[in-house]
Protein backbone atom coordinates (compact mmCIF):
# COMPACT_ATOMS: atom_id res chain seq x y z
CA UNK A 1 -14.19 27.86 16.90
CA UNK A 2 -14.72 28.11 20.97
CA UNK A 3 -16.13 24.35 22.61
CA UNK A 4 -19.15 26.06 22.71
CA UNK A 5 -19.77 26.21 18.89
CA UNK A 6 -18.43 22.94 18.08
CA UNK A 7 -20.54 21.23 20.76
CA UNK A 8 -23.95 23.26 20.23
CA UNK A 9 -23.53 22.50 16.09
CA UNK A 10 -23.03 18.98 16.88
CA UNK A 11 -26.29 18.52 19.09
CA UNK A 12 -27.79 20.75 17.06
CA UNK A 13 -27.39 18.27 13.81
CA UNK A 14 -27.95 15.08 16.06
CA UNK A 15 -31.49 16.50 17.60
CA UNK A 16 -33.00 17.52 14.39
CA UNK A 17 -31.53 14.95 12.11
CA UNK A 18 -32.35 10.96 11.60
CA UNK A 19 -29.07 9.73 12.86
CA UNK A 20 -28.99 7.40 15.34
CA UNK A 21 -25.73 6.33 17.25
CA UNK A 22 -24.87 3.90 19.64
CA UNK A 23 -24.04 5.28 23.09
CA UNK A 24 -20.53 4.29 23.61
CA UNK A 25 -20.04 6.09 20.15
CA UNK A 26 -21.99 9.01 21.31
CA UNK A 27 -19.71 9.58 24.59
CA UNK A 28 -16.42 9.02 22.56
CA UNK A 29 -18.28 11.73 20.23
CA UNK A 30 -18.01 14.16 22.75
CA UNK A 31 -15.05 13.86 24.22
CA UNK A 32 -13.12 13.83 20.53
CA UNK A 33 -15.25 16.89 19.01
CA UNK A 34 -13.20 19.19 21.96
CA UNK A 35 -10.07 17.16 21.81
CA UNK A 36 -7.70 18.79 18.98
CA UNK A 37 -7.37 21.65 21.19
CA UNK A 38 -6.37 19.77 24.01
CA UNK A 39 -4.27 17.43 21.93
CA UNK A 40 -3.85 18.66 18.49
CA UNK A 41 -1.92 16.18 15.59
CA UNK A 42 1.27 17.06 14.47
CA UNK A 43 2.12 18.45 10.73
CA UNK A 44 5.39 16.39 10.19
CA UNK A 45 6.10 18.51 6.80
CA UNK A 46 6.36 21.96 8.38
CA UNK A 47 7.54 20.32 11.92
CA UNK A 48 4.65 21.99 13.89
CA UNK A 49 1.59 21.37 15.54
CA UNK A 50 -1.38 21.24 12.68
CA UNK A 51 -2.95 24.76 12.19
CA UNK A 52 -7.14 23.84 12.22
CA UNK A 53 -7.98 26.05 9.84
CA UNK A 54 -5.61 25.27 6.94
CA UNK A 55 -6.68 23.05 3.70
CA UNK A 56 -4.23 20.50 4.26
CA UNK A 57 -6.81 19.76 7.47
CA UNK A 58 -8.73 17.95 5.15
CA UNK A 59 -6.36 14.92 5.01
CA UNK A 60 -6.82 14.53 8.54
CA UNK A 61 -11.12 14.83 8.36
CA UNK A 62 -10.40 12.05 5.91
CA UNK A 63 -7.99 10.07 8.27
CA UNK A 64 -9.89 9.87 11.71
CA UNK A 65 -13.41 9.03 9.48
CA UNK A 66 -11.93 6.11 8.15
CA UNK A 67 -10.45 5.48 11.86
CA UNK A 68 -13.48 5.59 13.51
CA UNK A 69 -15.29 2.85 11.37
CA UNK A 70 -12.24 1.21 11.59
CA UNK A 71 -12.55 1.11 15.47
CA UNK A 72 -16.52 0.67 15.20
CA UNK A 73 -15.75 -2.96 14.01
CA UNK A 74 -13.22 -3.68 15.91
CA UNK A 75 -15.69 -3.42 18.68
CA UNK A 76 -13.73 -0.01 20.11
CA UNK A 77 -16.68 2.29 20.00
CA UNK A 78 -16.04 4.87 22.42
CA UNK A 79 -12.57 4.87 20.95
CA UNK A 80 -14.49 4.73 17.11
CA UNK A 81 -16.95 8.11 18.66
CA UNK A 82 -13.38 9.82 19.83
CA UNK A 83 -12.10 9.74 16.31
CA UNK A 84 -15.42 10.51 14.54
CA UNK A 85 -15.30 14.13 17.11
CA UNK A 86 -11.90 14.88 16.13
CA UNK A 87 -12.94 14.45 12.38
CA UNK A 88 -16.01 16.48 12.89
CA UNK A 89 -13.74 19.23 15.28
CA UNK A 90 -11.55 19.53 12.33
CA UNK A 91 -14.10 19.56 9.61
CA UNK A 92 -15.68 22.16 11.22
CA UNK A 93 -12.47 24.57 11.57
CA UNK A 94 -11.71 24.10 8.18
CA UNK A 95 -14.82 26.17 6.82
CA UNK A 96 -13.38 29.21 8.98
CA UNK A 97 -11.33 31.28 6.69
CA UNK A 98 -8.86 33.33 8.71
CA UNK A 99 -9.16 36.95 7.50
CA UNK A 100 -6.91 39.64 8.56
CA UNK A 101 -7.38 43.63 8.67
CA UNK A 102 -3.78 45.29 7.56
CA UNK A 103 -1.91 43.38 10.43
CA UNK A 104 -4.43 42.51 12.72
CA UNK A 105 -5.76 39.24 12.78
CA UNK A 106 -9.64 39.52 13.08
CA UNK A 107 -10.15 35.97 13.53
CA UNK A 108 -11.06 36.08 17.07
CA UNK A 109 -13.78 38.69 16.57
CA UNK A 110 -15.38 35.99 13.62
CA UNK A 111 -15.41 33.01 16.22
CA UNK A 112 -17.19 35.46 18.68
CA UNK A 113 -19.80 36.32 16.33
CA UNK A 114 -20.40 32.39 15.47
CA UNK A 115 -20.28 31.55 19.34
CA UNK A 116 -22.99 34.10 19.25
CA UNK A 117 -24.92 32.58 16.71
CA UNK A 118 -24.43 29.09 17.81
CA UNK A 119 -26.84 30.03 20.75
CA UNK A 120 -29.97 30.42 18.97
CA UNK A 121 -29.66 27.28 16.08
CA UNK A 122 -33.09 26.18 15.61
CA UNK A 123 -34.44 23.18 13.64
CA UNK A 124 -35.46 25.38 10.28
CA UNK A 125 -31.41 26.61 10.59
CA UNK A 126 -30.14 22.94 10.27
CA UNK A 127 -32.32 21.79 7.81
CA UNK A 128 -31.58 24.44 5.38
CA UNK A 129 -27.93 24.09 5.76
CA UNK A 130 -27.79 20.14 5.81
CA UNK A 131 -28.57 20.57 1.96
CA UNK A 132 -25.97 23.02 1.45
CA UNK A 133 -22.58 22.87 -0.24
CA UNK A 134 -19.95 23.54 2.82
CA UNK A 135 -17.40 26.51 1.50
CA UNK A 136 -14.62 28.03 3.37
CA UNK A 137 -15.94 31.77 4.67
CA UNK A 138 -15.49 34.16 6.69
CA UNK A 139 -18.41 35.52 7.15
CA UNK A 140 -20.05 34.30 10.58
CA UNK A 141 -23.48 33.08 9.29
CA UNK A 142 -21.92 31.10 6.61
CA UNK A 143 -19.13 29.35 8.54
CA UNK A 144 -22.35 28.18 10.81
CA UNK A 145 -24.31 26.81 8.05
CA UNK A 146 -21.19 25.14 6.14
CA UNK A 147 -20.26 23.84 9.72
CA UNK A 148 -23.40 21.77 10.20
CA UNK A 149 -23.45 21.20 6.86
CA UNK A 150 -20.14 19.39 7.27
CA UNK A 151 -21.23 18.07 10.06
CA UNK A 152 -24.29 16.04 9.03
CA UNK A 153 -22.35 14.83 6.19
CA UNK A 154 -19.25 12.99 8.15
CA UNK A 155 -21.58 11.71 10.43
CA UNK A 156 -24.16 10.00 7.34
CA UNK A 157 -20.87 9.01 5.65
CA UNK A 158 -20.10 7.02 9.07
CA UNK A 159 -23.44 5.67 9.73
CA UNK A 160 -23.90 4.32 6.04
CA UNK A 161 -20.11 2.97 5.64
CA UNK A 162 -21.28 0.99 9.28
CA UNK A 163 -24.44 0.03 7.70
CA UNK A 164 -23.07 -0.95 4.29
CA UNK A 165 -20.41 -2.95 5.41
CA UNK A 166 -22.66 -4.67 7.55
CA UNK A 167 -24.97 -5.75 4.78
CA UNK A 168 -21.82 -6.50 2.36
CA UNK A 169 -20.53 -8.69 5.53
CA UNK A 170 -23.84 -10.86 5.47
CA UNK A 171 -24.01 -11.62 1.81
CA UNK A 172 -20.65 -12.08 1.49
CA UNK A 173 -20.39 -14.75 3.97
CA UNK A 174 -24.37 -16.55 2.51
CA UNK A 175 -22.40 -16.13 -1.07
CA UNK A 176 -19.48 -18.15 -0.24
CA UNK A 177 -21.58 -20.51 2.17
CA UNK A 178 -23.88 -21.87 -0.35
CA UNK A 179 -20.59 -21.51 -3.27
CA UNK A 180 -18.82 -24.10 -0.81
CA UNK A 181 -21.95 -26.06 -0.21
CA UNK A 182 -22.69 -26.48 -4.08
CA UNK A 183 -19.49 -27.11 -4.76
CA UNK A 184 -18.99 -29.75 -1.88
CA UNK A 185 -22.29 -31.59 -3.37
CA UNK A 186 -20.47 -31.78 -6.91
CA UNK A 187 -17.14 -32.79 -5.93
CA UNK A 188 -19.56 -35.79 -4.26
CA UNK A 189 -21.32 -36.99 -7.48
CA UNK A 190 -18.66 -35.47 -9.83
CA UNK A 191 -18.66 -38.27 -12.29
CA UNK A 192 -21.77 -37.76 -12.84
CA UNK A 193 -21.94 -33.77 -12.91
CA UNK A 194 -22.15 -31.32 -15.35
CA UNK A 195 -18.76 -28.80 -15.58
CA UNK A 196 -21.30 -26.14 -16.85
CA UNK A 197 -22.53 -26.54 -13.25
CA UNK A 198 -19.55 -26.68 -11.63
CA UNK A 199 -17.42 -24.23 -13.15
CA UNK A 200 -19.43 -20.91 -12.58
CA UNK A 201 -19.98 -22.41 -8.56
CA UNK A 202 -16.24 -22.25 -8.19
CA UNK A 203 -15.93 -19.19 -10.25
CA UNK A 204 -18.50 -17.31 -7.49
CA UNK A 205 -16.72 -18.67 -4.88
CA UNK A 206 -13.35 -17.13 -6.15
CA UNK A 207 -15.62 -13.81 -6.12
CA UNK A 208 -16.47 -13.88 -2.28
CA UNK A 209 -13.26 -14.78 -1.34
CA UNK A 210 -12.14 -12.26 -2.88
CA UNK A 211 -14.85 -10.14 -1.27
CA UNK A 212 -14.10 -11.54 2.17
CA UNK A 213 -10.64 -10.42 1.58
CA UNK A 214 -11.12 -6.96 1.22
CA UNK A 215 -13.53 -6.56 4.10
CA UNK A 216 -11.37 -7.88 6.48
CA UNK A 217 -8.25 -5.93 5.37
CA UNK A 218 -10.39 -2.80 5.42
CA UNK A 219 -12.07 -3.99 8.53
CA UNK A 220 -8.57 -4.58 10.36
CA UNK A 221 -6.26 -2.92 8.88
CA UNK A 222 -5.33 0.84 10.58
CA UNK A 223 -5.75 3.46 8.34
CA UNK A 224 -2.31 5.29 7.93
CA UNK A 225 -1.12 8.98 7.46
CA UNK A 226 1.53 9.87 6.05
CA UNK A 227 1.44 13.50 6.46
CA UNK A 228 0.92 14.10 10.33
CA UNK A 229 1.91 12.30 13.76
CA UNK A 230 -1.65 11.10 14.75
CA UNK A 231 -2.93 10.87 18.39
CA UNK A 232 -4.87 7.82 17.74
């Protein structure tokens, strides 16, 4: 798709939807949604520069989501918006289904059509393609609704993973807080205390540690991919 398309679906989905971003996330959101055709990844398998509109895209949706809530918790969030654009850039290539005519190549001719339509989304366009099941087409209308279709959902799974770990973060550290506390109190009259007390305190406090391990090696840990030569 031209800028124009990606950025008009993208403001299109943000002005008639409920999610709210931060503003550092929105400006990195804007600068990454152009940014694979400046900078496009690189396919190490078939030693090229990745091709948008191919399936094996997908990986790399999946790669730069997980890279911008990575980033969103590290604190990075213009960085965390960059990678959420180039998810969303990429998403919405990969519902474009190259056709060709004999040997021509009438992709260009599709993209001019959906630049066309981009200019005249309206509210009642988004929300009846927000609901919609996203399919590879290429026929113009369709690629435009399975785009913001796309795009609403990669920017709700981002917004809830932020939220979710953020709730999971709170009772996670209360859980092992009062664990610790309880078990501290025990350990202080433990002659006198009863195991049936003392055994499931420790036993919850093996839970959130456990807990408290995952979210910060999910939390800090990079994600990795092991099919193409990343930009971020």
């Amino acid at each position: 798709m031209k800028w124009r398309s990606h950025i008009h679906i993208l403001k299109s989905v943000l002005e008639t939807t409920e999610i709210k971003l931060d503003e550092r996330v929105l400006r990195g959101l804007f600068k990454g949604i152009v940014e694979p055709d400046l900078r496009p990844d690189y396919d190490k398998h078939r030693k090229r520069p990745v091709k948008q509109h191919d399936k094996t895209v997908i990986k790399l949706v999946k790669y730069y989501l997980q890279l911008a809530i990575y980033l969103y918790y590290r604190g990075e969030l213009e960085e965390s918006g960059r990678a959420l654009g180039r998810a969303v850039h990429y998403a919405q290539d990969l519902v474009l289904k190259r056709r060709k005519f004999l040997i021509l190549d009438v992709h260009d001719n599709i993209e001019r059509r959906i630049d066309e339509l981009c200019r005249n989304i309206d509210i009642d366009i988004v929300r009846e393609c927000i609901s919609k099941r996203p399919r590879r087409s290429n026929n113009p209308y369709d690629v435009l609704c399975s785009a913001i279709a796309v795009t609403y959902r990669i920017l709700n799974t981002f917004v809830e993973n932020v939220n979710r770990r953020k709730i999971l973060a709170r009772v996670t550290v209360a859980l092992s807080s009062a664990s610790i506390a309880a078990i501290v109190m025990l350990l202080g009259v433990y002659a006198v205390s009863s195991i049936i007390v003392f055994v499931p305190s420790l036993a919850v406090l093996a839970i959130s540690l456990i807990y408290v391990v995952r979210l910060l090696r999910y939390t800090y840990s990079k994600p990795k991919s092991d099919r193409f030569r990343t930009v971020m």
